[in-house]
C-alpha atoms as a PDB file:
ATOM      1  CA  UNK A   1      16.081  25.145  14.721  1.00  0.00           C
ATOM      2  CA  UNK A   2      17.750  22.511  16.750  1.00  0.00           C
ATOM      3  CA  UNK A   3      16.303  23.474  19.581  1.00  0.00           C
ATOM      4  CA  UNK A   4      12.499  23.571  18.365  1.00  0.00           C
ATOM      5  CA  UNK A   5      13.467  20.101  16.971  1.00  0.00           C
ATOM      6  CA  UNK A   6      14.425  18.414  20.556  1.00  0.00           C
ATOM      7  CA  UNK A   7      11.440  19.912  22.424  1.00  0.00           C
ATOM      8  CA  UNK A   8       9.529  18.248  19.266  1.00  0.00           C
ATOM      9  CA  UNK A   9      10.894  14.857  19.542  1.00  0.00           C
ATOM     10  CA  UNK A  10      10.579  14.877  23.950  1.00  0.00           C
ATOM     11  CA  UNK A  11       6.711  15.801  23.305  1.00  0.00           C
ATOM     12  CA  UNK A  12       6.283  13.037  21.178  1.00  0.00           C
ATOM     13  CA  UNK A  13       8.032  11.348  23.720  1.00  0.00           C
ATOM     14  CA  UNK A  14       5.427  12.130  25.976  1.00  0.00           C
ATOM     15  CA  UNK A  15       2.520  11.672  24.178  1.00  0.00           C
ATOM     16  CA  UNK A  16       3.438   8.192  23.135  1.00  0.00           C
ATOM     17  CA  UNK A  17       4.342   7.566  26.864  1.00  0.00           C
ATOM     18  CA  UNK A  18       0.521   8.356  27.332  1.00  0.00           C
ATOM     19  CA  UNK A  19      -0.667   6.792  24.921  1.00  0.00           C
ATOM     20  CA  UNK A  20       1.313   3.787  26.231  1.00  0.00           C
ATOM     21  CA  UNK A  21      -0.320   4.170  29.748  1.00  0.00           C
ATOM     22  CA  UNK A  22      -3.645   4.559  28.389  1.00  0.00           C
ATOM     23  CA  UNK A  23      -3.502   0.634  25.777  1.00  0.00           C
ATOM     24  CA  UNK A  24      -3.748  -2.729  27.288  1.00  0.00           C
ATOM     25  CA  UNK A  25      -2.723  -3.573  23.338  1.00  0.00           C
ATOM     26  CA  UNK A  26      -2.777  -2.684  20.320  1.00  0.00           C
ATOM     27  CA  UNK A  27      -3.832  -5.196  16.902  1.00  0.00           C
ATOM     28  CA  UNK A  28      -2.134  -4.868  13.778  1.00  0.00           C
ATOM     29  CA  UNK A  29      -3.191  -6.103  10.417  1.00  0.00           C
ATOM     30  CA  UNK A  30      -1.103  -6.791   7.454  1.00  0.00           C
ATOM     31  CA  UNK A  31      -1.878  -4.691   4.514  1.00  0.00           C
ATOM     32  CA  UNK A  32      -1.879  -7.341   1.974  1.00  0.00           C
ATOM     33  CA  UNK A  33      -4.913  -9.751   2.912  1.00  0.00           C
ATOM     34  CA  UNK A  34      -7.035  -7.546   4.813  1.00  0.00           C
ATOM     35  CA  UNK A  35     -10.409  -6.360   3.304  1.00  0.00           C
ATOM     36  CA  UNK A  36     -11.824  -2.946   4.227  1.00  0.00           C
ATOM     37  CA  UNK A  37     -15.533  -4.586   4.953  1.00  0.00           C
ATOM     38  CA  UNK A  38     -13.830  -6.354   7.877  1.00  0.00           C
ATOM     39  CA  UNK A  39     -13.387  -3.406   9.758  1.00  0.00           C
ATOM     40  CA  UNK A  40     -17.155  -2.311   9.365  1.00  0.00           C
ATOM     41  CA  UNK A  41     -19.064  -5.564   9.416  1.00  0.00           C
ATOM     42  CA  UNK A  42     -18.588  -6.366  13.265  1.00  0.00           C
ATOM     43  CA  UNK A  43     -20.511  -9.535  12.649  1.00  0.00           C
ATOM     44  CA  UNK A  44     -17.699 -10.955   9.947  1.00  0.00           C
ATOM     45  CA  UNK A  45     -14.567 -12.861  11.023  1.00  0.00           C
ATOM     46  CA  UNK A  46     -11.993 -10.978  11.782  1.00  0.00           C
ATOM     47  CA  UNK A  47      -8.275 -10.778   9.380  1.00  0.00           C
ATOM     48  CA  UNK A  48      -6.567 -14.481   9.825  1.00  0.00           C
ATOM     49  CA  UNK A  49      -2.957 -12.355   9.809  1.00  0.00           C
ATOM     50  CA  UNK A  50      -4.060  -9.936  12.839  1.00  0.00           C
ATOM     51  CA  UNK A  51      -0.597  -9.473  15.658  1.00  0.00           C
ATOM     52  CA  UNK A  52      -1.420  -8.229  18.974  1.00  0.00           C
ATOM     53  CA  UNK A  53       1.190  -5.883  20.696  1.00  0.00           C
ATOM     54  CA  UNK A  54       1.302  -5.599  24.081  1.00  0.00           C
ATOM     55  CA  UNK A  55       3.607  -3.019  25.745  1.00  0.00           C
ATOM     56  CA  UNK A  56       5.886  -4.080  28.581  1.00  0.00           C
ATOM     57  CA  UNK A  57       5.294  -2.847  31.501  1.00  0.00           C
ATOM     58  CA  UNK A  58       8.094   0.159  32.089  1.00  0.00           C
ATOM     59  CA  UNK A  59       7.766   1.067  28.612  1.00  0.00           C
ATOM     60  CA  UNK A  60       5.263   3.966  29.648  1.00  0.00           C
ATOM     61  CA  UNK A  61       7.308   4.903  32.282  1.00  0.00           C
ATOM     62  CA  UNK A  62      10.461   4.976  30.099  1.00  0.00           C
ATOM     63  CA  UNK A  63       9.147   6.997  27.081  1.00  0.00           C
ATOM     64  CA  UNK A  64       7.577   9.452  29.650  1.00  0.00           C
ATOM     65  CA  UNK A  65      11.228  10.182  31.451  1.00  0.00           C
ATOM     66  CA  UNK A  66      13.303  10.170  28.412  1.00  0.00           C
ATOM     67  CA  UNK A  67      10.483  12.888  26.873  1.00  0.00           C
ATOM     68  CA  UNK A  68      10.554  14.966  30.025  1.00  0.00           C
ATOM     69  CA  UNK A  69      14.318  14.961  30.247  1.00  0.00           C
ATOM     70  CA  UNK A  70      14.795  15.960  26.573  1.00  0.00           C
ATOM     71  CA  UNK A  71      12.031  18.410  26.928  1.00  0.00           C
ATOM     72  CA  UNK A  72      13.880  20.187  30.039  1.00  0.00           C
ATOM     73  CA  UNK A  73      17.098  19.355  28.295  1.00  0.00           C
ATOM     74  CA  UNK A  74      15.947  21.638  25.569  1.00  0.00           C
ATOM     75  CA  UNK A  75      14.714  24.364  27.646  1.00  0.00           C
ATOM     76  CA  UNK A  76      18.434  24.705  28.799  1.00  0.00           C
ATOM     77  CA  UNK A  77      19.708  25.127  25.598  1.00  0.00           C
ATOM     78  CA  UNK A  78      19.746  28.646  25.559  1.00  0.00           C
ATOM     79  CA  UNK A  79      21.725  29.411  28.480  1.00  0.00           C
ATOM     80  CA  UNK A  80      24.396  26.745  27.370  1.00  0.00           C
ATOM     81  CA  UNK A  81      24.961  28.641  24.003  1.00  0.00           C
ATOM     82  CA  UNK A  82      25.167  32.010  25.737  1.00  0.00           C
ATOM     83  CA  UNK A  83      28.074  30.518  28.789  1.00  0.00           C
ATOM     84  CA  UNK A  84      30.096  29.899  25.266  1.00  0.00           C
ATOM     85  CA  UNK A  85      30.082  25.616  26.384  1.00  0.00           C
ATOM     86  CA  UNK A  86      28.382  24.207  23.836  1.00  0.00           C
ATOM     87  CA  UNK A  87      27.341  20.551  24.208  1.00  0.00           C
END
């Protein structure tokens, strides 16, 4: 269970990593004034409470280590719990 659980969270790692390469940013709207027709009328003005994100630059980079080392991490699991040292 644990195990299935780590290589979970490094894959999400990963993909988010990706997805992180893949953005130049990302807009967010507040829940409370926006009105569903702006998102279909392309012509209206767009939400006056709209944040843009922007990752930083090593954040990719980061989230796509820290997955693969928890995903490898994981994979090595098994052999720690049979040696009898567990972490």
């Amino acid at each position: 269970m644990r195990r299935s659980l780590i290589i979970a969270l490094g894959i999400m790692a990963i993909i988010l990593g990706v997805e992180f390469l893949l953005i130049e940013s990302a807009n967010l709207y507040a829940a409370a004034d926006t009105q569903p027709s702006s998102f279909i009328n392309p012509a209206g003005s767009p939400s006056s409470n709209v944040s843009v994100w922007q990752p930083k630059e090593w954040m990719p980079w980061a989230s796509l280590a820290a997955g693969t080392i928890t995903v490898l991490y994981a994979f090595t699991l098994p052999r720690r719990w049979r040696s009898g040292a567990v972490a």
